[in-house]
Every structure is written in structure tokens, then in C-alpha cells.
PDB file of N, CA and C in Angstrom:
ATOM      1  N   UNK A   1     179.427  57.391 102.821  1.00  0.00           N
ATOM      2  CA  UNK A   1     178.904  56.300 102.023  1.00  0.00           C
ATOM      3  C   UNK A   1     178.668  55.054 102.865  1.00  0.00           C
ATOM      4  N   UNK A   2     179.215  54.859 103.772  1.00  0.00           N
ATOM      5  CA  UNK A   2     179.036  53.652 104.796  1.00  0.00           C
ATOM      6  C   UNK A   2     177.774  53.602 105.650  1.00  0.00           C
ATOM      7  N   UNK A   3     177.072  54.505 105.820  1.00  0.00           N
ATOM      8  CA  UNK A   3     175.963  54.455 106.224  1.00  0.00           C
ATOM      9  C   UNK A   3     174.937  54.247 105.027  1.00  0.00           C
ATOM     10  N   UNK A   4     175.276  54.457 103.388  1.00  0.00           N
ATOM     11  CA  UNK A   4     173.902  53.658 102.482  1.00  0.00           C
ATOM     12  C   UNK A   4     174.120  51.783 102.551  1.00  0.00           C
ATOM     13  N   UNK A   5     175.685  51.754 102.882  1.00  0.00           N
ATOM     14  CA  UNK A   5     175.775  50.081 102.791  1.00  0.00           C
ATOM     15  C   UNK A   5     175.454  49.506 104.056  1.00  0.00           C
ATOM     16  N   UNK A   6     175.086  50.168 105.155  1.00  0.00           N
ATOM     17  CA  UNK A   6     175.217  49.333 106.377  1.00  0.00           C
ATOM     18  C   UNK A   6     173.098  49.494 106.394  1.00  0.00           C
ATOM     19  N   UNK A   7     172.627  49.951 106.083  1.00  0.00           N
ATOM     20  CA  UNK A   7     171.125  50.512 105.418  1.00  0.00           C
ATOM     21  C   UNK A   7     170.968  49.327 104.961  1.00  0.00           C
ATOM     22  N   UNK A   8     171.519  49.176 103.743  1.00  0.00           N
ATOM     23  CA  UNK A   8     170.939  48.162 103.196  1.00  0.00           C
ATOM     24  C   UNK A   8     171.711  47.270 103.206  1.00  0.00           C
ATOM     25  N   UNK A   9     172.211  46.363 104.146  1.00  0.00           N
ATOM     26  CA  UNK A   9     172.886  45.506 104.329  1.00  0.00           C
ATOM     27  C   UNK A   9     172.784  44.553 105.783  1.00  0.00           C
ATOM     28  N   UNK A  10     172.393  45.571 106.628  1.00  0.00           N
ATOM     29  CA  UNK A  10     171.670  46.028 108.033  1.00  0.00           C
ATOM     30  C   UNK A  10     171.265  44.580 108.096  1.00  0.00           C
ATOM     31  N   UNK A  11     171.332  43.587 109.092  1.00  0.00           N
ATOM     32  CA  UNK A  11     170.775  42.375 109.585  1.00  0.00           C
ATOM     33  C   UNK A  11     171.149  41.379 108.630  1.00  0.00           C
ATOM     34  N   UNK A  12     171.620  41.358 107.337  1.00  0.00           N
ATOM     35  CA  UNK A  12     171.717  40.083 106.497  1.00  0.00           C
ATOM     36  C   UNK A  12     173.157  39.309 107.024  1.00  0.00           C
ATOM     37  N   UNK A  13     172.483  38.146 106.809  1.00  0.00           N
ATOM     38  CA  UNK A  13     173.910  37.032 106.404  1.00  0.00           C
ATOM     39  C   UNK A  13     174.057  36.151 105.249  1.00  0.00           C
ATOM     40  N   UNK A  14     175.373  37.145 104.898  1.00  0.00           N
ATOM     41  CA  UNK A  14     176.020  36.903 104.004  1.00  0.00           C
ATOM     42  C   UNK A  14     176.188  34.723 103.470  1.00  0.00           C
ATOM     43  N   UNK A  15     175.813  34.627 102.203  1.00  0.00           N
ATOM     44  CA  UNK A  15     176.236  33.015 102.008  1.00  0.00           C
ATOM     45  C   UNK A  15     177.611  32.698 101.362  1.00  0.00           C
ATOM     46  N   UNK A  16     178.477  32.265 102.441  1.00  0.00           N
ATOM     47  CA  UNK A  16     179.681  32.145 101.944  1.00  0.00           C
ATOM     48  C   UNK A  16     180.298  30.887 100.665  1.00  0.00           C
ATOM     49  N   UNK A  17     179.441  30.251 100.396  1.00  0.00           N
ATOM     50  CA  UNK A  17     180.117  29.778  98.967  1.00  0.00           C
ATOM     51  C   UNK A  17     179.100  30.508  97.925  1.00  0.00           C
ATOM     52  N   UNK A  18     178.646  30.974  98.016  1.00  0.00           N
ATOM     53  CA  UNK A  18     178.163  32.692  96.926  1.00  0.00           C
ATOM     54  C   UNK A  18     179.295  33.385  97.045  1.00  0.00           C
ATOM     55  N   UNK A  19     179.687  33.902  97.906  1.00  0.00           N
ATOM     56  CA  UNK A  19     180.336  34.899  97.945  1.00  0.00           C
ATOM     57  C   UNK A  19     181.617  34.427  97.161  1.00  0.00           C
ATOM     58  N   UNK A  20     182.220  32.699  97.201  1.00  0.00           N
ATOM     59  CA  UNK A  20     183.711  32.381  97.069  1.00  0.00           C
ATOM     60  C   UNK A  20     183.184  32.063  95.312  1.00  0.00           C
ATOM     61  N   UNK A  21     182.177  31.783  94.828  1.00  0.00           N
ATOM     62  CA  UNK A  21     181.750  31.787  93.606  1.00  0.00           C
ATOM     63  C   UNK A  21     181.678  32.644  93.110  1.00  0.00           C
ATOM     64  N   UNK A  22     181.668  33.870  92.980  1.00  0.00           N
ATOM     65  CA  UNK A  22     181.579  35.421  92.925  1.00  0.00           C
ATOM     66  C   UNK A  22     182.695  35.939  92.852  1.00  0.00           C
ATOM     67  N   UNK A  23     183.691  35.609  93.472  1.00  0.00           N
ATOM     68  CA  UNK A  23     185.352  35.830  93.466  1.00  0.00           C
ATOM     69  C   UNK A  23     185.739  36.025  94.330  1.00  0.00           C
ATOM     70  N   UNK A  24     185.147  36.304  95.432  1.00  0.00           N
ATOM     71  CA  UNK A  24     185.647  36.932  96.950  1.00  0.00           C
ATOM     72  C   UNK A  24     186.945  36.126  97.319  1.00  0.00           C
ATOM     73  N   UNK A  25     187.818  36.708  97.927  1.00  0.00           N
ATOM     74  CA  UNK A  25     188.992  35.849  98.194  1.00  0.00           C
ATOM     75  C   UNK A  25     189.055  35.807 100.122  1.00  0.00           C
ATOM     76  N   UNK A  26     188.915  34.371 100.419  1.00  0.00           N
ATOM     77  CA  UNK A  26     188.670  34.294 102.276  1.00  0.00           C
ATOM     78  C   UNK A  26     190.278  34.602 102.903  1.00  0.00           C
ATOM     79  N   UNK A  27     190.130  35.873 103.687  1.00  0.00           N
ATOM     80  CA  UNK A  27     191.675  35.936 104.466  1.00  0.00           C
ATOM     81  C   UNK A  27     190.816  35.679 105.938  1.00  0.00           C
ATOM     82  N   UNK A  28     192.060  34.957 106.282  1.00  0.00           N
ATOM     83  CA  UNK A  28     191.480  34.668 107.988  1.00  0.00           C
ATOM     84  C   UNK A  28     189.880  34.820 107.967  1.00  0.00           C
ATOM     85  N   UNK A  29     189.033  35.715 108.885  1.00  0.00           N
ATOM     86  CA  UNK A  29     187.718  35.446 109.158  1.00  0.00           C
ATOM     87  C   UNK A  29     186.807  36.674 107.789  1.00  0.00           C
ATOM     88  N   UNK A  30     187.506  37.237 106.754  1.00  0.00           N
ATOM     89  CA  UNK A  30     186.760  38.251 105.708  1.00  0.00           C
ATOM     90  C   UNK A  30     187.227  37.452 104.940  1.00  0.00           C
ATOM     91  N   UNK A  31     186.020  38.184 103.722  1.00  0.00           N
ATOM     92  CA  UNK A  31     185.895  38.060 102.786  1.00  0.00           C
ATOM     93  C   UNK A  31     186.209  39.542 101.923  1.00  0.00           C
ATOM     94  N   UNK A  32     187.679  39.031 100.685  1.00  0.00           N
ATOM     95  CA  UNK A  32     187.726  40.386 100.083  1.00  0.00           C
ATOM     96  C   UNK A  32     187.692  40.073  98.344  1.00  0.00           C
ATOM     97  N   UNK A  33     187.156  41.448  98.041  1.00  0.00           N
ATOM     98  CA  UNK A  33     186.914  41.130  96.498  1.00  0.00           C
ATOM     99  C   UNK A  33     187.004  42.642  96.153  1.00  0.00           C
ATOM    100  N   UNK A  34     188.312  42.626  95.090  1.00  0.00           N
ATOM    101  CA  UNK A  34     188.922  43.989  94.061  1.00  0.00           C
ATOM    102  C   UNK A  34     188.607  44.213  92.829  1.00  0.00           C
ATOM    103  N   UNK A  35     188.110  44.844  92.052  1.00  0.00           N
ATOM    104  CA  UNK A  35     187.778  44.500  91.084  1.00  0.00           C
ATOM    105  C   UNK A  35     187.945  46.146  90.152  1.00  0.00           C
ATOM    106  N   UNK A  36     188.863  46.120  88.981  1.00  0.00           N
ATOM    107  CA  UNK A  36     188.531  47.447  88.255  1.00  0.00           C
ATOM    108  C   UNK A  36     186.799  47.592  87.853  1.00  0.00           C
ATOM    109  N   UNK A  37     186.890  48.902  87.647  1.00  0.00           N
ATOM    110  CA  UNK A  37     185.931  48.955  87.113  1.00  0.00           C
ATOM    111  C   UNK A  37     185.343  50.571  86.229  1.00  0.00           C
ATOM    112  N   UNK A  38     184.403  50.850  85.366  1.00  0.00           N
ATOM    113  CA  UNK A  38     184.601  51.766  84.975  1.00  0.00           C
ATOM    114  C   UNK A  38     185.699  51.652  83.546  1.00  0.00           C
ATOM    115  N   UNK A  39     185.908  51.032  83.344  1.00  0.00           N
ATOM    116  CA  UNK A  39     187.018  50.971  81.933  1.00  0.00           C
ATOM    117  C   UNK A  39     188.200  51.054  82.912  1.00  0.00           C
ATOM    118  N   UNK A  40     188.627  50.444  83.957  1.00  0.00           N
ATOM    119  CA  UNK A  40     189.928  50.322  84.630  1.00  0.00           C
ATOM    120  C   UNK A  40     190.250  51.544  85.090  1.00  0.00           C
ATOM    121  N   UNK A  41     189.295  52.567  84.938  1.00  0.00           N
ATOM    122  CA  UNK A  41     189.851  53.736  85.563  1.00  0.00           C
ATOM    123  C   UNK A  41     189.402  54.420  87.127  1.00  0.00           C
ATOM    124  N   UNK A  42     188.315  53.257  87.571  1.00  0.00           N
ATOM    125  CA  UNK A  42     188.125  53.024  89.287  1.00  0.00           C
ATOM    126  C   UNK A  42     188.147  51.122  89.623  1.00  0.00           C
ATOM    127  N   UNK A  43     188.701  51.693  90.675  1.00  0.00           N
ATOM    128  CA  UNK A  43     188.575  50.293  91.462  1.00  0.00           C
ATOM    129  C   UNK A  43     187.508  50.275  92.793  1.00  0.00           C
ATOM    130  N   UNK A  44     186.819  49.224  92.898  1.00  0.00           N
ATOM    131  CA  UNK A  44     185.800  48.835  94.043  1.00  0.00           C
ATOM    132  C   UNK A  44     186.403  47.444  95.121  1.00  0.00           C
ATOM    133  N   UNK A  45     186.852  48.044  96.224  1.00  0.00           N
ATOM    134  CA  UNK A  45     186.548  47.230  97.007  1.00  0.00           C
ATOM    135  C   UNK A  45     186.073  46.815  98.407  1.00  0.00           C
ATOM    136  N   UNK A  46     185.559  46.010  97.932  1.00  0.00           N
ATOM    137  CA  UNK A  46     184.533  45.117  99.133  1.00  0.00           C
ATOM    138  C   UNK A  46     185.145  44.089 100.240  1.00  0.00           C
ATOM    139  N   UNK A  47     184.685  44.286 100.966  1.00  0.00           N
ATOM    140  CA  UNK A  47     184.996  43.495 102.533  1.00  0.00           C
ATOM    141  C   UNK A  47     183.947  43.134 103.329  1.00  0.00           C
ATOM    142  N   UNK A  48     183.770  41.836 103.571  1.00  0.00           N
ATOM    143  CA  UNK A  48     182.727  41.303 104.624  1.00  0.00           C
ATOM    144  C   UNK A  48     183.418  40.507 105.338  1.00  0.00           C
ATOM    145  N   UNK A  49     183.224  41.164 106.661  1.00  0.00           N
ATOM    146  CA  UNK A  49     183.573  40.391 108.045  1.00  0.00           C
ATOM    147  C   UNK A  49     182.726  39.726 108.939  1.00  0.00           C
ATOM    148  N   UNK A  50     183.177  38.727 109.032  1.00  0.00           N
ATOM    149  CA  UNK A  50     182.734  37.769 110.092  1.00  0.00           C
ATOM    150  C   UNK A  50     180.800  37.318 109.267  1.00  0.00           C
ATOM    151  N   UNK A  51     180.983  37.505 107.883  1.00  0.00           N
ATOM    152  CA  UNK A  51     179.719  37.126 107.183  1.00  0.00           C
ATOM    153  C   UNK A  51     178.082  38.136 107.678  1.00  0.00           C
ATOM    154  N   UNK A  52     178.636  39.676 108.378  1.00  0.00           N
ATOM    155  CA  UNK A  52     177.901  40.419 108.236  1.00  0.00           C
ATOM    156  C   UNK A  52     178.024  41.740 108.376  1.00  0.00           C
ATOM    157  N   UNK A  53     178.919  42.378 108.287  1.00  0.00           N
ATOM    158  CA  UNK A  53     179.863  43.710 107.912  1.00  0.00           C
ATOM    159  C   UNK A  53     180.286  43.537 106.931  1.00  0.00           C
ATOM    160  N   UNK A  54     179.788  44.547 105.933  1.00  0.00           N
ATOM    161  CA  UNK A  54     180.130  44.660 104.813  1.00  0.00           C
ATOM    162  C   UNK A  54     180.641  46.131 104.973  1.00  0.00           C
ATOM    163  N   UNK A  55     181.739  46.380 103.928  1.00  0.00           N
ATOM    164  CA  UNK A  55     182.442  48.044 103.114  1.00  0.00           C
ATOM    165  C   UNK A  55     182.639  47.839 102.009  1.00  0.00           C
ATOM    166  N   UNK A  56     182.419  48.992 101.142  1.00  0.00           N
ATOM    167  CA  UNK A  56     182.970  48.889  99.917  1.00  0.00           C
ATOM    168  C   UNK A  56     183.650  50.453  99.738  1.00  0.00           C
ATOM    169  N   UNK A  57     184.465  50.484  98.802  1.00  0.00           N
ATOM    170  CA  UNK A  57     185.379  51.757  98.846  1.00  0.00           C
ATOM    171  C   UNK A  57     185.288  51.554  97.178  1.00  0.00           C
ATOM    172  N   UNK A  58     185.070  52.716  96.358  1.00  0.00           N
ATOM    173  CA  UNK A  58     185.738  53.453  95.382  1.00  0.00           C
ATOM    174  C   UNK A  58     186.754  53.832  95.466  1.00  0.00           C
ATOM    175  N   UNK A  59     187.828  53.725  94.662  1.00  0.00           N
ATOM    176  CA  UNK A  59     189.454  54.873  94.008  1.00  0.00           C
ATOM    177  C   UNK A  59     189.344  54.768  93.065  1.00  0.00           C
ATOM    178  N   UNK A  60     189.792  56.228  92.734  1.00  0.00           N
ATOM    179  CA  UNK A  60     190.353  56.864  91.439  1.00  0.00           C
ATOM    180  C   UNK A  60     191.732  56.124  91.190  1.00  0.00           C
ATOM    181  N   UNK A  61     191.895  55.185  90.231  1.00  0.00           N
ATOM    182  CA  UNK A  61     192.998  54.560  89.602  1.00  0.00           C
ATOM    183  C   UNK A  61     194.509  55.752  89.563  1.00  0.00           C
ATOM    184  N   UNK A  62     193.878  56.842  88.655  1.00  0.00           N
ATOM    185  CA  UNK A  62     194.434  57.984  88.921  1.00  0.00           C
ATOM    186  C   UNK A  62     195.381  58.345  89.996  1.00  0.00           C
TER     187      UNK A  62
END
């Protein structure tokens, strides 16, 4: 899956008070944002480093 987000994600920079408006929470130099989803029964989360590496991960709550 990290190769459809780095595709389309590929060259952008990220705007960091979007991102802190949005919910992202800043640790040291990333940006992270958790969020249920699915009726609480997956969680998504996202990570952008250094404002142009992005990941996002699915789990099964389960």
C-alpha cells in the first residue's frame, strides 16, 4: 500500500497549519493523526515527516 501513497503524494509539500487544523498532532519534526474509523471497528494512521513523507496504516480494532 505504500507505494499508492508515495504515487500520489510524490513531490508535494505538505501545509502545516492545515495539517494542525485537521487534527494532526506535531511530535518533534512529524506530523501524526489517529483516527477510528469505519464504526470504530478500524483505525487509520497517518504520519508526515519532515512535511513530505507521508504513511498511512489501517488496523483491525479487532
Amino acid at each position: 500500500m505504500d507505494y499508492i501513497s508515495s504515487d500520489i503524494f510524490s513531490g508535494k509539500i505538505f501545509e502545516i497549519d492545515a495539517l494542525l487544523k485537521f487534527g494532526f498532532e506535531k511530535k518533534r519534526s512529524s506530523f501524526f493523526l489517529e483516527e477510528d474509523i469505519l464504526g470504530g471497528r478500524f483505525c487509520v494512521r497517518i504520519k508526515i515527516s519532515g512535511g513530505k513523507t507521508f504513511h498511512a496504516a489501517v488496523y483491525d480494532k479487532n
